[in-house]
C-alpha atoms as a PDB file:
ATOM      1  CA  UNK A   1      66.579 168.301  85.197  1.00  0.00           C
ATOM      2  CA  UNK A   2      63.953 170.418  85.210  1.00  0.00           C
ATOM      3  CA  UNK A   3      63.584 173.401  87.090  1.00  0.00           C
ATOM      4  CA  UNK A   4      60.527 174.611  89.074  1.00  0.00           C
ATOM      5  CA  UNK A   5      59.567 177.315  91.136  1.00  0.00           C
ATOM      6  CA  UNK A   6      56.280 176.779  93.890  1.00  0.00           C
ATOM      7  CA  UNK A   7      53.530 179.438  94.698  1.00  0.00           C
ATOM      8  CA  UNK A   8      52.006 179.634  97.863  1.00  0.00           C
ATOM      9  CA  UNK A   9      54.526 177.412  99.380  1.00  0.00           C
ATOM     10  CA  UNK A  10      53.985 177.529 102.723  1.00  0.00           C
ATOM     11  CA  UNK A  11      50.498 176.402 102.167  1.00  0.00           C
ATOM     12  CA  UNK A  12      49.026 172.637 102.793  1.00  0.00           C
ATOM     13  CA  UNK A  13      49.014 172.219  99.023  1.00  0.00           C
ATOM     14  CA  UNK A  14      52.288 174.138  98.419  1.00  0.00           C
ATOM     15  CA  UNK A  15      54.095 172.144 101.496  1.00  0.00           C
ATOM     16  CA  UNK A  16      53.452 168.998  99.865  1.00  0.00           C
ATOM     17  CA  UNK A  17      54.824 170.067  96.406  1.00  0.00           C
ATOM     18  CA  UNK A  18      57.862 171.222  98.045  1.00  0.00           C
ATOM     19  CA  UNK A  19      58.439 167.423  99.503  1.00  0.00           C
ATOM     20  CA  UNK A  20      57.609 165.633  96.676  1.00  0.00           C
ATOM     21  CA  UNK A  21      60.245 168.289  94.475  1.00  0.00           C
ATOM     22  CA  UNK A  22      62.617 167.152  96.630  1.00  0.00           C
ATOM     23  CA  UNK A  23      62.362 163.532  96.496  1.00  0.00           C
ATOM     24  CA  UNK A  24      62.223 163.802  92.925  1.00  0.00           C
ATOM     25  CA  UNK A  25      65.282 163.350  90.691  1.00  0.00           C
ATOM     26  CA  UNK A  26      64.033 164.852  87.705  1.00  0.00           C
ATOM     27  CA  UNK A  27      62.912 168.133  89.460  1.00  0.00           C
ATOM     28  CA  UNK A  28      64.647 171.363  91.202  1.00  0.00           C
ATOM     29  CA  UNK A  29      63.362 173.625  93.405  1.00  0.00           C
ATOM     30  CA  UNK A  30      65.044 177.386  92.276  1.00  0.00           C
ATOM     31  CA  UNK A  31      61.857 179.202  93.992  1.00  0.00           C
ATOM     32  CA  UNK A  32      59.521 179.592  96.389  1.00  0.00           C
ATOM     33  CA  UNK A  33      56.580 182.297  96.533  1.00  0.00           C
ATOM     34  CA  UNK A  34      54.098 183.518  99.511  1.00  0.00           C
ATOM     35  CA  UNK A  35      51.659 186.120  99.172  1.00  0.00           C
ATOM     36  CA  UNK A  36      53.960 189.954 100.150  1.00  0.00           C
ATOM     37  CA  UNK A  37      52.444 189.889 103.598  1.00  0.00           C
ATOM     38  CA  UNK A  38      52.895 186.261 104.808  1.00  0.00           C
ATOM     39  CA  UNK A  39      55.465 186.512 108.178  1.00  0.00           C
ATOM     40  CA  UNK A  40      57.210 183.100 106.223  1.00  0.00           C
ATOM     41  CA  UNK A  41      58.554 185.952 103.636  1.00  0.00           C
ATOM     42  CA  UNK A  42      62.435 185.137 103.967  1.00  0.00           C
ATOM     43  CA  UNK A  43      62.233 181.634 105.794  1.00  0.00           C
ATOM     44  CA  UNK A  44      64.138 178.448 104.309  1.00  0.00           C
ATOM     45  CA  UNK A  45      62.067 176.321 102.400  1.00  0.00           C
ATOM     46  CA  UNK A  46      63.249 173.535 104.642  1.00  0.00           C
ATOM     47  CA  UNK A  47      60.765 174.509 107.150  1.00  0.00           C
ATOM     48  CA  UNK A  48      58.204 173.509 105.244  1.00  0.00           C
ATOM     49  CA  UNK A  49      59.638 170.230 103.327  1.00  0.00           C
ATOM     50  CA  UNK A  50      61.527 171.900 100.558  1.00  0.00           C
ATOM     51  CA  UNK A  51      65.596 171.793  99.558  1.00  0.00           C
ATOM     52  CA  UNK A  52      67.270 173.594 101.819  1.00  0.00           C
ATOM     53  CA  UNK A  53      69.100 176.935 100.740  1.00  0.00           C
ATOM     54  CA  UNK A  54      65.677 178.441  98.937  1.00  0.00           C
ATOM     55  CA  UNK A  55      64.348 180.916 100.986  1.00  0.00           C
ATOM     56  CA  UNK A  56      60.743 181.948 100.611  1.00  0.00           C
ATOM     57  CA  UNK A  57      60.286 185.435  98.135  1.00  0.00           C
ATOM     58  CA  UNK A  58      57.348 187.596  98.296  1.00  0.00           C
ATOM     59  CA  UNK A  59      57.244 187.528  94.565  1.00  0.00           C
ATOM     60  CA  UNK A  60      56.900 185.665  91.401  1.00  0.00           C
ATOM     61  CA  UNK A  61      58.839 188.866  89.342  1.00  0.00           C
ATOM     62  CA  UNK A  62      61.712 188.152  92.055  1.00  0.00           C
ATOM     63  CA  UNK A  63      62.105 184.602  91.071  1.00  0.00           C
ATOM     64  CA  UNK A  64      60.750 183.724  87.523  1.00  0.00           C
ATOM     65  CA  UNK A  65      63.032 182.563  84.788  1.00  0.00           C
ATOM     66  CA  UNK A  66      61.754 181.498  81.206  1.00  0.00           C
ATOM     67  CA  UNK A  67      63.305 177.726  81.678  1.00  0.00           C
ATOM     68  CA  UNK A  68      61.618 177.446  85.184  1.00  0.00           C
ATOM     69  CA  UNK A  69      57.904 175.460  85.117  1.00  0.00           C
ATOM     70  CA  UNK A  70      55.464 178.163  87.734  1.00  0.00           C
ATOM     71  CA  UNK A  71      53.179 175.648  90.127  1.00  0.00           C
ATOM     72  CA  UNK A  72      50.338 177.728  90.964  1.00  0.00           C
ATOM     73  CA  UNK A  73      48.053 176.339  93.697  1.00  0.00           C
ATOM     74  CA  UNK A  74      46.836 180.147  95.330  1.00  0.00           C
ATOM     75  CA  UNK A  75      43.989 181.947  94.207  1.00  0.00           C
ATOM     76  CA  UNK A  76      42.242 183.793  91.800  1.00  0.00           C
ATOM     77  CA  UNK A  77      43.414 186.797  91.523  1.00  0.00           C
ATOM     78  CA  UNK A  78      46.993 186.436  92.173  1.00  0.00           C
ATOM     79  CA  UNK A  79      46.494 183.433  89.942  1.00  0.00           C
ATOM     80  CA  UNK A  80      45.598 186.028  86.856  1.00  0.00           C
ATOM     81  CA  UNK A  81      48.453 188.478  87.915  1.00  0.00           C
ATOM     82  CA  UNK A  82      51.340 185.578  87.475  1.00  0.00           C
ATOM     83  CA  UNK A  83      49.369 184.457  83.777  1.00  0.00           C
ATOM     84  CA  UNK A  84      50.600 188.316  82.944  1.00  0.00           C
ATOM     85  CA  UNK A  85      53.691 187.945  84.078  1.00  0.00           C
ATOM     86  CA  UNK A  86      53.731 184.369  81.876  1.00  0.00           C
ATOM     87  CA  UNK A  87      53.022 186.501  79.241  1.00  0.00           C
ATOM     88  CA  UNK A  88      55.684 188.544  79.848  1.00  0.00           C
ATOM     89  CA  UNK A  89      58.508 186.497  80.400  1.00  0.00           C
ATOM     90  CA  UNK A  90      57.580 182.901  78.888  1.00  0.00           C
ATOM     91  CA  UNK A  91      57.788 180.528  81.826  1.00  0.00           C
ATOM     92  CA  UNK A  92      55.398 177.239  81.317  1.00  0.00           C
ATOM     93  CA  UNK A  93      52.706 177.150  83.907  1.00  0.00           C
ATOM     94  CA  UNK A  94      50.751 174.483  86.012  1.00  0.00           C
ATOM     95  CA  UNK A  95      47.652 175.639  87.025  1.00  0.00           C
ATOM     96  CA  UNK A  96      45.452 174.184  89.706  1.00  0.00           C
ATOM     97  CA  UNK A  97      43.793 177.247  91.292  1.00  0.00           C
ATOM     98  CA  UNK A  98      40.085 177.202  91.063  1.00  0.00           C
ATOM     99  CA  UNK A  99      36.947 179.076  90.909  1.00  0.00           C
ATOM    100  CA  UNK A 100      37.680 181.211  87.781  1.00  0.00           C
ATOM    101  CA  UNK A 101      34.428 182.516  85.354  1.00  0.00           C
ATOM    102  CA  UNK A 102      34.208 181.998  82.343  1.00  0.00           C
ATOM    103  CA  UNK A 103      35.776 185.546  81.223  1.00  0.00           C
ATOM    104  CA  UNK A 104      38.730 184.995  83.244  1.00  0.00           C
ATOM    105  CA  UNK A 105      39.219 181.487  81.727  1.00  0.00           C
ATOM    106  CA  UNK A 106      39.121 183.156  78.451  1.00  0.00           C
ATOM    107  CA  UNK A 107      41.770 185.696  79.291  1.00  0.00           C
ATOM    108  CA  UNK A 108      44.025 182.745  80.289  1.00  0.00           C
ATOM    109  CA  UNK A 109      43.363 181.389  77.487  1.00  0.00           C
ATOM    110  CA  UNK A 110      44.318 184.001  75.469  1.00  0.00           C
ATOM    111  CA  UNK A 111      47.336 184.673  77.512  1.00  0.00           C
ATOM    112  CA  UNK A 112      48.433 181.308  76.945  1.00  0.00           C
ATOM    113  CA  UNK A 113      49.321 182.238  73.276  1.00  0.00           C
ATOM    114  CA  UNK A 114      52.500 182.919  74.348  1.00  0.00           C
ATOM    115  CA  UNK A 115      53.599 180.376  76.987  1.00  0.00           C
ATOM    116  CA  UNK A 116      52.282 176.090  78.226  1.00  0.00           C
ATOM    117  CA  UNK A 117      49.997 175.707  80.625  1.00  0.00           C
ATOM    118  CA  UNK A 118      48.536 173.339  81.983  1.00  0.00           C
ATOM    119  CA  UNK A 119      44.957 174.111  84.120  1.00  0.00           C
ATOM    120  CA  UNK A 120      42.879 171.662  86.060  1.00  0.00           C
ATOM    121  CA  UNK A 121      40.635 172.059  88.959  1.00  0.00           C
ATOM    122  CA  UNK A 122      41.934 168.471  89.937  1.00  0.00           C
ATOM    123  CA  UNK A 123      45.088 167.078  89.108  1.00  0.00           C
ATOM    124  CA  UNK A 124      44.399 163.552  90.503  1.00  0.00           C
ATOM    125  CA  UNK A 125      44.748 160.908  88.288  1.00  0.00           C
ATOM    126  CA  UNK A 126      41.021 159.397  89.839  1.00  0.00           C
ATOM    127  CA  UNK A 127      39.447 162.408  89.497  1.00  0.00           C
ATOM    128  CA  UNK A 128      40.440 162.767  85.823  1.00  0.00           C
ATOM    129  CA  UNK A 129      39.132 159.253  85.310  1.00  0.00           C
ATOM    130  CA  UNK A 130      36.216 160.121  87.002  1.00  0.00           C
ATOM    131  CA  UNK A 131      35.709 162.734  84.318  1.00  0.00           C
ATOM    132  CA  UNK A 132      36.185 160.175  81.418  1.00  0.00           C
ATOM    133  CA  UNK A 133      33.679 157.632  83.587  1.00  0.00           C
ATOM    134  CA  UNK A 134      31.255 160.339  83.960  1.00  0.00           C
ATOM    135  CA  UNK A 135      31.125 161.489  80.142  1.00  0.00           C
ATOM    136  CA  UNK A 136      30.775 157.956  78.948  1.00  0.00           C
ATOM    137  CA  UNK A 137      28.162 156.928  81.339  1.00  0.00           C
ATOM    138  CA  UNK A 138      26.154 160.271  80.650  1.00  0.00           C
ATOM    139  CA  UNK A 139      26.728 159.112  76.947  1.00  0.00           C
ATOM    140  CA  UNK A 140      25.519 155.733  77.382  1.00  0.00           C
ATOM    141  CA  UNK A 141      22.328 156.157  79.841  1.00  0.00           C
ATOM    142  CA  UNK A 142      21.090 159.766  77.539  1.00  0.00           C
ATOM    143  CA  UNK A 143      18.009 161.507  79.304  1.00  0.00           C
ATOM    144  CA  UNK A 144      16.138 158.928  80.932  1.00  0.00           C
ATOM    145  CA  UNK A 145      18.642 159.192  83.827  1.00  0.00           C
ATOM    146  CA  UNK A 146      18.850 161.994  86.090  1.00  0.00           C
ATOM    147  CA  UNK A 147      22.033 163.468  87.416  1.00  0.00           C
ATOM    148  CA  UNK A 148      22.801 164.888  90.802  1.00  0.00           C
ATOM    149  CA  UNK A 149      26.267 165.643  91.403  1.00  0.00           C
ATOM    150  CA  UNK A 150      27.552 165.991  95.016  1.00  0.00           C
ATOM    151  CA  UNK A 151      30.862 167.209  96.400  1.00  0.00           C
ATOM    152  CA  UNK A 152      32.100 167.835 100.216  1.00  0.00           C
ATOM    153  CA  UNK A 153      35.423 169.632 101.162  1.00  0.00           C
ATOM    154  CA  UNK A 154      37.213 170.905 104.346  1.00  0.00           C
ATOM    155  CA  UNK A 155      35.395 174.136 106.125  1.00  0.00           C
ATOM    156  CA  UNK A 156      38.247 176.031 104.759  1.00  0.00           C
ATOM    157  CA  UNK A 157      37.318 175.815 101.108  1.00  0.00           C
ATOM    158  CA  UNK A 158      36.649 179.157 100.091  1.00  0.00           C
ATOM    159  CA  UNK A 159      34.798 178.348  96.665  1.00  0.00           C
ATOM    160  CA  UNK A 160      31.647 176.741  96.261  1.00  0.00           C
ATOM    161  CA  UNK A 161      30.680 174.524  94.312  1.00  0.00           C
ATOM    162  CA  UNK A 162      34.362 172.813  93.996  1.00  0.00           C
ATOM    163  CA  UNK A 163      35.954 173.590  90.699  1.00  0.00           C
ATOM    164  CA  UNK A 164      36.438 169.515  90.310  1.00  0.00           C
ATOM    165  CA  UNK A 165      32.310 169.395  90.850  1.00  0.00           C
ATOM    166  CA  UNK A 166      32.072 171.887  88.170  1.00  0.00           C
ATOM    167  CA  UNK A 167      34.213 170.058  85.539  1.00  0.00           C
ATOM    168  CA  UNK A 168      31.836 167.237  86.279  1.00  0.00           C
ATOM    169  CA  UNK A 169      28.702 169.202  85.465  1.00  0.00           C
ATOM    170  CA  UNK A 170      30.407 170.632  82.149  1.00  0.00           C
ATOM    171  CA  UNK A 171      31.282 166.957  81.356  1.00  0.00           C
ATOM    172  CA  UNK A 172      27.939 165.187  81.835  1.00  0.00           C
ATOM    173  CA  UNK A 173      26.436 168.691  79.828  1.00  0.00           C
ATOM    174  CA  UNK A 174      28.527 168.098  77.073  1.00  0.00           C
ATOM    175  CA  UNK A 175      28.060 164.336  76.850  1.00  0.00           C
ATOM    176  CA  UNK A 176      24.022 165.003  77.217  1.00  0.00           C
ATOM    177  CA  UNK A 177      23.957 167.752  74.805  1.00  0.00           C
ATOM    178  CA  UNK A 178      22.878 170.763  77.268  1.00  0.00           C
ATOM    179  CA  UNK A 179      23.894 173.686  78.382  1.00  0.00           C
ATOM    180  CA  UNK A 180      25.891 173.706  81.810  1.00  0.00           C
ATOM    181  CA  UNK A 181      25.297 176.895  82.650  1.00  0.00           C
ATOM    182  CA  UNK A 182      21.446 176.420  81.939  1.00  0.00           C
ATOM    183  CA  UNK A 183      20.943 173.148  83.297  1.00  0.00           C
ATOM    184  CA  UNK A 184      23.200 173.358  86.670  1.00  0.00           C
ATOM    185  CA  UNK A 185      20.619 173.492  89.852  1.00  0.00           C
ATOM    186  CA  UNK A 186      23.015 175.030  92.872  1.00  0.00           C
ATOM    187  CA  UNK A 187      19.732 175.107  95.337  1.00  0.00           C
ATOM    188  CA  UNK A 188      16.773 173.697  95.432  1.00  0.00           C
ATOM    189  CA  UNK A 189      14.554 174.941  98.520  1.00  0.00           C
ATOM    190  CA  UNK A 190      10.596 175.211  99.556  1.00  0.00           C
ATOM    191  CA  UNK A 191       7.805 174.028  96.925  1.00  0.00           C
ATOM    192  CA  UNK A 192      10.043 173.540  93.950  1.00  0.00           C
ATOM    193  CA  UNK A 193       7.242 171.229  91.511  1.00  0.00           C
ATOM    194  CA  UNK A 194       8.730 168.143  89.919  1.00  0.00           C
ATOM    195  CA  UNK A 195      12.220 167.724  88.775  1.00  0.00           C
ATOM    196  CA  UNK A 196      12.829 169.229  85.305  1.00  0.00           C
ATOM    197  CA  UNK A 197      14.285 166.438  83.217  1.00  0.00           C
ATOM    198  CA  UNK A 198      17.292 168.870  81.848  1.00  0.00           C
ATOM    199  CA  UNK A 199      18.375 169.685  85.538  1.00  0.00           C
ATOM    200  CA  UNK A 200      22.046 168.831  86.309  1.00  0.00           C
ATOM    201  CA  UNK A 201      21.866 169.240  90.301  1.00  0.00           C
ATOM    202  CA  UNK A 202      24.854 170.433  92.026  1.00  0.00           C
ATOM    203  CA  UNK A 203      25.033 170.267  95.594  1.00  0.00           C
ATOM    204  CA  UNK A 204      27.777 171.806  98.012  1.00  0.00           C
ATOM    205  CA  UNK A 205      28.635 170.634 101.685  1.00  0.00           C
ATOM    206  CA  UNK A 206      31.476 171.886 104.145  1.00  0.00           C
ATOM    207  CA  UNK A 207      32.918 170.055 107.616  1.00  0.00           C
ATOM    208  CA  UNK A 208      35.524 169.607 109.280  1.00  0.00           C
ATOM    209  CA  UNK A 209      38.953 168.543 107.613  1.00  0.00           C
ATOM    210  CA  UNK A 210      37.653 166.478 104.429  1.00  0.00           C
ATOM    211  CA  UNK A 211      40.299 166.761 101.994  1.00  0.00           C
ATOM    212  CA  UNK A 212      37.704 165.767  99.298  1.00  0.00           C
ATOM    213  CA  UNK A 213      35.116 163.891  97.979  1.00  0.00           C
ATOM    214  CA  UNK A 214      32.772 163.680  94.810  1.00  0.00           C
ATOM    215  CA  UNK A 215      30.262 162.046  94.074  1.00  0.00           C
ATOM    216  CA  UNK A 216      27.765 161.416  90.806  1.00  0.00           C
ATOM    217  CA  UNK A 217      24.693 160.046  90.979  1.00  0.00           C
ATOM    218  CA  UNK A 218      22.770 159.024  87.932  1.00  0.00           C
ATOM    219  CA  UNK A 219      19.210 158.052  89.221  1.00  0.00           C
ATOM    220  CA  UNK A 220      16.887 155.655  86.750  1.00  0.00           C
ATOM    221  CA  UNK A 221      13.472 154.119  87.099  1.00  0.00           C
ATOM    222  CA  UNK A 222      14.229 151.558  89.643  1.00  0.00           C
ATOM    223  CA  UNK A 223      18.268 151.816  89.805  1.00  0.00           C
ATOM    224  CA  UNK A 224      20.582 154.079  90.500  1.00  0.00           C
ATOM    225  CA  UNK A 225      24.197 154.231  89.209  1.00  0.00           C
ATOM    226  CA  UNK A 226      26.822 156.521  91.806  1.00  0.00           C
ATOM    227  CA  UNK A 227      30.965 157.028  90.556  1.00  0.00           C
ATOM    228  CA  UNK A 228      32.664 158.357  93.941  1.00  0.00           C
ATOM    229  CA  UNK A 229      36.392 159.541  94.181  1.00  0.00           C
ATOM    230  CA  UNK A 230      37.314 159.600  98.130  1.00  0.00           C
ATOM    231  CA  UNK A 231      40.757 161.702  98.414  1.00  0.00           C
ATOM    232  CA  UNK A 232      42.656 160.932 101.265  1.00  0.00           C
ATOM    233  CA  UNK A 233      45.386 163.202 101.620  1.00  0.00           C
ATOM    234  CA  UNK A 234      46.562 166.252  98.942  1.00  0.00           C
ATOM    235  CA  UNK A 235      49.581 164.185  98.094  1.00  0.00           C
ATOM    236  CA  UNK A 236      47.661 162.326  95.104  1.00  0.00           C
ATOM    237  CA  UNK A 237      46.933 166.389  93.381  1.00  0.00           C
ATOM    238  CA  UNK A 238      50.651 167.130  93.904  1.00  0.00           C
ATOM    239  CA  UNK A 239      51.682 164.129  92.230  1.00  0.00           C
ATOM    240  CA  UNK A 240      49.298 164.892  89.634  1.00  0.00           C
ATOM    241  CA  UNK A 241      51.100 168.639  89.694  1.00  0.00           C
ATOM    242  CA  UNK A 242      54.337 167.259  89.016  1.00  0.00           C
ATOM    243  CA  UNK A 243      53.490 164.585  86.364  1.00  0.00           C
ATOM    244  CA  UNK A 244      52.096 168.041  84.535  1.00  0.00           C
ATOM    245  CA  UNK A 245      55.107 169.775  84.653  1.00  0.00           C
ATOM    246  CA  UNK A 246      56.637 167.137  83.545  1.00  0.00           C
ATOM    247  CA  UNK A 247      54.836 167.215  80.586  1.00  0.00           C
ATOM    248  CA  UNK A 248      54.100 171.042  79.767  1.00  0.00           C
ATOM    249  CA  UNK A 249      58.267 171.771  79.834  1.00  0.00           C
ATOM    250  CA  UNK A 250      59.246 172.273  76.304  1.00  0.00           C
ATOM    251  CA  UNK A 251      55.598 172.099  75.087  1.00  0.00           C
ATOM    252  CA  UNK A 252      54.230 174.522  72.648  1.00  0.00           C
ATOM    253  CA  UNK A 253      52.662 177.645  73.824  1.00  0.00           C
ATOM    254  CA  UNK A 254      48.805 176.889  74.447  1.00  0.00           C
ATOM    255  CA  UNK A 255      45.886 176.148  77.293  1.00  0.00           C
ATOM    256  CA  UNK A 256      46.349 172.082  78.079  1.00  0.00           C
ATOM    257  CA  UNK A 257      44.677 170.102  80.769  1.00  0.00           C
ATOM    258  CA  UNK A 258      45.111 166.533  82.605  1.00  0.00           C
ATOM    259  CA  UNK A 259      43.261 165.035  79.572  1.00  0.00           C
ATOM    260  CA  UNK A 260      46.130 166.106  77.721  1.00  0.00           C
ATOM    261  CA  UNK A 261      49.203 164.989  80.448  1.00  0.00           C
ATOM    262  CA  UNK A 262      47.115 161.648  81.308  1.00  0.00           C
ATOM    263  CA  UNK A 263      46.589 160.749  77.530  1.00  0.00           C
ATOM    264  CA  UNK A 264      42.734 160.326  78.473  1.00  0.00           C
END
């Protein structure tokens, strides 16, 4: 049985990793973490969906044990502070916080020396297919095709684009050849001229509750090709979560993603 501990679990993403823990046979909640000034600090995990018994900590140092997989769904910042502590102590790590630069993915990665981890910005099993379906059609079609990648998330969201839109725009760069960070387009406003051919557009909107939804357009010369993953409820990226803790427990120190877990 493997044992796991949950960050942020009193949030909508935390909440649902909780439930599914607990319905699992294979898994065992022995922790739960909120941020130190969340009023669920002490509370039974129950509350929320959890095993009854755990009660909420404040933090990570309280809880953490080497043989215990850390699900981190919180944010950036507090995100990099439990890597260090991974460092520390040796506990493997699932990692689906997003909106990380590219230094701060490099200092996880270099943390990640000494303990698994496995990072996505989407954990779905569609999404990461998406990924592979978006490569291989950027492969196939080359640069007569233009690409316009759009994503839409709840009014919450607090990063922009989505780290799952991102991934996409890496993944069609790489297929294509270019630069992501030279050939992503986050606004396009007023006379702008005519479309540059190495442009990779990225395009954020926020409303209401929408849990997710993304959306890549390749546009030809009198066709247009669109992949679309419609998320209907967070359950499918917790699922995802605990299929990758599955896998990263007992795996060799090192940066992993879903490519990795999914065998993609």
């Amino acid at each position: 049985m493997i044992k796991v501990i949950v960050l942020g679990a009193a949030g909508r993403m935390g909440s649902t990793i909780l439930r599914l823990v607990k319905e699992d046979s294979d898994l065992k909640l022995v922790g739960a973490v909120e941020r130190s000034d969340s009023p669920f600090i002490g509370e039974d995990v129950s509350k929320f969906g959890g095993n009854q018994g755990i009660k909420i900590s404040s933090s990570l140092r309280e809880v953490a044990v080497k043989d215990a997989v850390v699900v981190d769904f919180t944010h950036i910042y507090s995100t990099l502070n439990n890597v260090k502590l991974a460092k520390e102590i040796g506990f493997p790590m699932v990692i689906g916080t997003t909106g990380f630069d590219q230094d701060q993915v490099e200092f996880i990665k270099d943390c990640t020396k000494y303990f698994p981890c496995v990072m996505s910005p989407n954990m779905s099993l569609g999404v990461n297919l998406l990924f592979k379906l978006a490569y291989e059609t950027a492969k196939i079609l080359g640069d007569d095709y233009d690409v316009e990648i759009l994503e839409i998330h709840h009014r919450m969201k607090k990063d922009a684009p989505s780290g799952t839109a991102v991934k996409l725009g890496q993944v069609v760069a790489e297929a294509l050849g270019r630069d992501y960070h030279k050939s992503a387009v986050f606004e396009r406003k007023g006379i702008i001229g005519e479309r540059k051919k190495q442009e990779i557009g990225m395009q954020t909107l926020r409303a209401g509750d929408v849990v997710g939804e993304h959306t890549v357009i390749f546009g030809g010369m009198g066709e247009r090709i669109e992949l679309i993953h419609r998320a209907h409820s967070r359950e499918n990226f917790a699922r995802g979560a605990l299929r990758a803790v599955k896998w990263v427990y007992g795996k060799e120190p090192g940066l992993y993603g879903m490519k990795e877990v999914l065998g993609l």
